[in-house]
Structure formats: C-alpha cells, structure tokens
Protein backbone atom coordinates (compact mmCIF):
# COMPACT_ATOMS: atom_id res chain seq x y z
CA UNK A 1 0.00 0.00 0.00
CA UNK A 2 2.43 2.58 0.75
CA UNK A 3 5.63 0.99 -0.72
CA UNK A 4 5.44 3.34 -3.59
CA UNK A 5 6.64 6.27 -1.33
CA UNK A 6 9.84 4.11 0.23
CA UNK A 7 13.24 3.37 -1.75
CA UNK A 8 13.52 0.15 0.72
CA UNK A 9 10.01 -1.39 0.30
CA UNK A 10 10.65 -4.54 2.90
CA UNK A 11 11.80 -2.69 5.56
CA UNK A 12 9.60 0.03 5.15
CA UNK A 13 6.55 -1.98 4.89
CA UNK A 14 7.24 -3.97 8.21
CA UNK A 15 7.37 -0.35 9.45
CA UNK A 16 3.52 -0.23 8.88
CA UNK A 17 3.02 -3.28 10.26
CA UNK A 18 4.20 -2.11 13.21
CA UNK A 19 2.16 1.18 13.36
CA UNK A 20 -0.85 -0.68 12.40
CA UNK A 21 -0.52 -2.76 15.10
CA UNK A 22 0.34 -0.22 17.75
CA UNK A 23 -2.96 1.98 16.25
CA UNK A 24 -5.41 -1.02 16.14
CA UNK A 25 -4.45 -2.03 19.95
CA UNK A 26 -3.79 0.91 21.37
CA UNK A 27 -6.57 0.03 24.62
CA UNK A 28 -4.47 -3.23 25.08
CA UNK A 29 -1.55 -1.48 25.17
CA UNK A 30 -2.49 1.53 27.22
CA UNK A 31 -4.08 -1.37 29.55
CA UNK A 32 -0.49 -3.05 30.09
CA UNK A 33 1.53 0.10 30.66
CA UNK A 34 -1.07 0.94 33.55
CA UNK A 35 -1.07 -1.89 35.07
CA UNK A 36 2.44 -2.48 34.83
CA UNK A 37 2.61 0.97 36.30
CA UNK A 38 0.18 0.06 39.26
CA UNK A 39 2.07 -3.15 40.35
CA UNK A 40 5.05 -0.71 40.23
CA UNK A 41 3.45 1.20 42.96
CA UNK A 42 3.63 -0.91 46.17
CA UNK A 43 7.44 -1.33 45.42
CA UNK A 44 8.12 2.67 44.75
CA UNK A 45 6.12 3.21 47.97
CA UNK A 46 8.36 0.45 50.39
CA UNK A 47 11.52 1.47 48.59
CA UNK A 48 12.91 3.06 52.34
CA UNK A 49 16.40 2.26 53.85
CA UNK A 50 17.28 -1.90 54.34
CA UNK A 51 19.86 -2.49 57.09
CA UNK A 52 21.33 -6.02 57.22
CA UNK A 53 21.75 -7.74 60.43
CA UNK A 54 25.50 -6.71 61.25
CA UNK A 55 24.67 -3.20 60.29
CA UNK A 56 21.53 -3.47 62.89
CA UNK A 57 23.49 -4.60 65.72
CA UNK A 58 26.38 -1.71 65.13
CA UNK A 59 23.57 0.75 64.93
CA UNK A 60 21.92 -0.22 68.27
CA UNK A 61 25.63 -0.26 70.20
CA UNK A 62 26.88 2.73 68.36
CA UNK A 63 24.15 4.95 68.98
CA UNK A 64 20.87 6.14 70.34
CA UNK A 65 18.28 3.83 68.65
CA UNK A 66 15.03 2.85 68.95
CA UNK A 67 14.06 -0.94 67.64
CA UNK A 68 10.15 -0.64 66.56
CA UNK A 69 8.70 -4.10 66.27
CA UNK A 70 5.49 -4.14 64.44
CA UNK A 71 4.40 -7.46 64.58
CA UNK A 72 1.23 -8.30 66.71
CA UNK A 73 1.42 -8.75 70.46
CA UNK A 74 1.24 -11.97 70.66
CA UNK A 75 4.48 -12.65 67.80
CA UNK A 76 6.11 -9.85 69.84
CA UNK A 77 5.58 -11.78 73.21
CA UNK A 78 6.73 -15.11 71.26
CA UNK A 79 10.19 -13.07 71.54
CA UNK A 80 11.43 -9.94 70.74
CA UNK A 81 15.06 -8.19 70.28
CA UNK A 82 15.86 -7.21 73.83
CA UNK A 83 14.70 -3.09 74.25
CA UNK A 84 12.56 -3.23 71.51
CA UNK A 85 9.19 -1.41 71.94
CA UNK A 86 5.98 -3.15 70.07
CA UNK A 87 3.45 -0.85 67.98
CA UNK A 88 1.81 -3.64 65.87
CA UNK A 89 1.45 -2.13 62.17
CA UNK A 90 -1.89 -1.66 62.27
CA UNK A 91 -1.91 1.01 65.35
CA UNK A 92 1.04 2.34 64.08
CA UNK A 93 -0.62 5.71 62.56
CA UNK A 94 -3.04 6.07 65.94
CA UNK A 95 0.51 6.01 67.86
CA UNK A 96 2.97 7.66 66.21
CA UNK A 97 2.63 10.20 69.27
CA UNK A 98 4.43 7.63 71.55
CA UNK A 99 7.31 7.83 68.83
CA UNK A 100 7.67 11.94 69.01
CA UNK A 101 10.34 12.30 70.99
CA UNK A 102 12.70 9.54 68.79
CA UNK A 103 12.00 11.98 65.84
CA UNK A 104 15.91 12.27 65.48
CA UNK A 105 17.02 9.30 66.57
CA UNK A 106 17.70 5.98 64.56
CA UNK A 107 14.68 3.93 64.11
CA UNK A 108 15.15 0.65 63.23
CA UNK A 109 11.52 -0.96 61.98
CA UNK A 110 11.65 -4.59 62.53
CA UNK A 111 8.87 -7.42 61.67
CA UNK A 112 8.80 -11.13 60.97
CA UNK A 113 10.67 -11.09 57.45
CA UNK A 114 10.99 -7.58 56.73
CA UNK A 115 7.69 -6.70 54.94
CA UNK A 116 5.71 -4.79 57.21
CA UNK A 117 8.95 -3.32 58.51
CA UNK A 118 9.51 -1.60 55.27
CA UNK A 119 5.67 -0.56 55.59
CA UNK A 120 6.54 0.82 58.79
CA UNK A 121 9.74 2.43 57.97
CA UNK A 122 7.81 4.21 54.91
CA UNK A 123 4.78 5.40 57.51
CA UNK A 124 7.46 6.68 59.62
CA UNK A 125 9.59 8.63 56.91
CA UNK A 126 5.94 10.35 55.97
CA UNK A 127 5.73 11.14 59.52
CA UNK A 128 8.86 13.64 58.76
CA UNK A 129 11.00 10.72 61.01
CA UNK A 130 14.52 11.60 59.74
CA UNK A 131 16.81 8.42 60.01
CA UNK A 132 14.30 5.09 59.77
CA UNK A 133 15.60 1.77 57.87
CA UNK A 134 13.90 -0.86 58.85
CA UNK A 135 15.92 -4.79 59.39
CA UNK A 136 15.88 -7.21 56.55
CA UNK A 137 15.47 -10.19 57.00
CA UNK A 138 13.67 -9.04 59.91
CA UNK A 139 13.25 -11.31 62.91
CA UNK A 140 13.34 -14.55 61.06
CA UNK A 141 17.01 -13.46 59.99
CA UNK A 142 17.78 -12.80 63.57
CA UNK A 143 16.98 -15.51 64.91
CA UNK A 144 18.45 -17.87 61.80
CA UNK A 145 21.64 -16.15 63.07
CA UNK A 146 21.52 -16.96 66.54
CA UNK A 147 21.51 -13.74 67.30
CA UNK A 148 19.83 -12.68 71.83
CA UNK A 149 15.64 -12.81 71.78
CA UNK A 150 13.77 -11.56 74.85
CA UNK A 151 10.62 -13.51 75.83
C-alpha cells in the first residue's frame, strides 16, 4: 500500500506493520503500561532504607536507637530483640505520638521477614522521622543467626 513512497520497500513496509498494530491495539496497550505501572506502585512506595543484620546490631551499640517491632502482640511476646518497643502495624498511625520524641534518633523498623517493617519504615519517613531503615530479613534473619531474643 504505501511501498510506492519508500526506496527500501521490505523494511519500510514492516514499518507499517508495526504502526498498524500499535494503532489497532492501542486500549491493550495503554491497559499493560497501567497496570504495569500500578504493580510498580507498592514497590516505589516500600523502597525506604534496608539495614542487614551486622549493620543493625552496630547501629543499636553505636548509637541512640530505637528498635520498633510491628508485629502483633502476641508474635512480639513469642520473643522480641531485647529493648525493643511493640506498635503492631496496624496502630502504628493512631501512635505515632508515643514515637515523638525519637523523631531524630535511629529507628530501626523490625517485623517477621521484613515486609511490614519496610511498611513501617515508609509510615514513619511520611511522619517527617529523619533516620528510619527498617531490618531485613527481619526477625526470622535474627533468629536464623543466633543472634539474643527476649521472651
């Protein structure tokens, strides 16, 4: 069809095939760039501060630091990294007041395996907390190392 107006007919005619395509499904592909976009989302949103394990336990001796577990009570009670104080994740916006006077101190955000931590760390960074990284790994990891648990 529109070879006439090409010196290279082949290539130029795959061109249109191309543009045809793109024109015809233009919903489906609209459709597949938004929801790639929206499963893009939840990672964008956790993407806060990760410490490992070793970096953790330097943190805590090395400096004022507050440990945040967010699991439920009753994981928490199960055993807990020794001074940590428990907000389960969701009270965590109701009691962020508890938290106001750690504003500029380390807050390490710790949970089972690290998901809600990074939940938490994100809630907490919104909350204009300056230095919050929450544990990866999270207690899982500790434990896996061997590493003191309070019960």
């Amino acid at each position: 069809m529109f070879g006439h107006l090409f010196y290279n007919d082949a290539v130029n005619l795959d061109y249109w095939i191309c543009v045809k395509f793109i024109i015809d499904n233009i919903w489906l592909i609209g459709l597949i760039l938004i929801s790639g976009g929206a499963l893009l989302v939840p990672v964008l949103q956790r993407r806060g501060a990760k410490v490992s394990l070793l970096q953790a336990t330097q943190l805590m001796n090395q400096s004022k630091c507050v440990v945040l577990d967010v699991r439920e009570a009753a994981e928490f009670e199960a055993g807990h990294i020794k001074s940590a104080k428990n907000i389960p994740l969701s009270d965590l916006s109701k009691r962020l007041g508890e938290l106001e006077k750690q504003k500029s101190h380390a807050v390490i955000t710790v949970c089972a395996k690290g998901t809600r931590s990074a939940t938490a760390a994100a809630m907490l960074n919104r909350a204009a907390f300056t230095n919050v990284v929450s544990l990866d790994g999270g207690m899982a990891a500790w434990q896996e190392q061997g590493l003191p648990v309070v019960k």
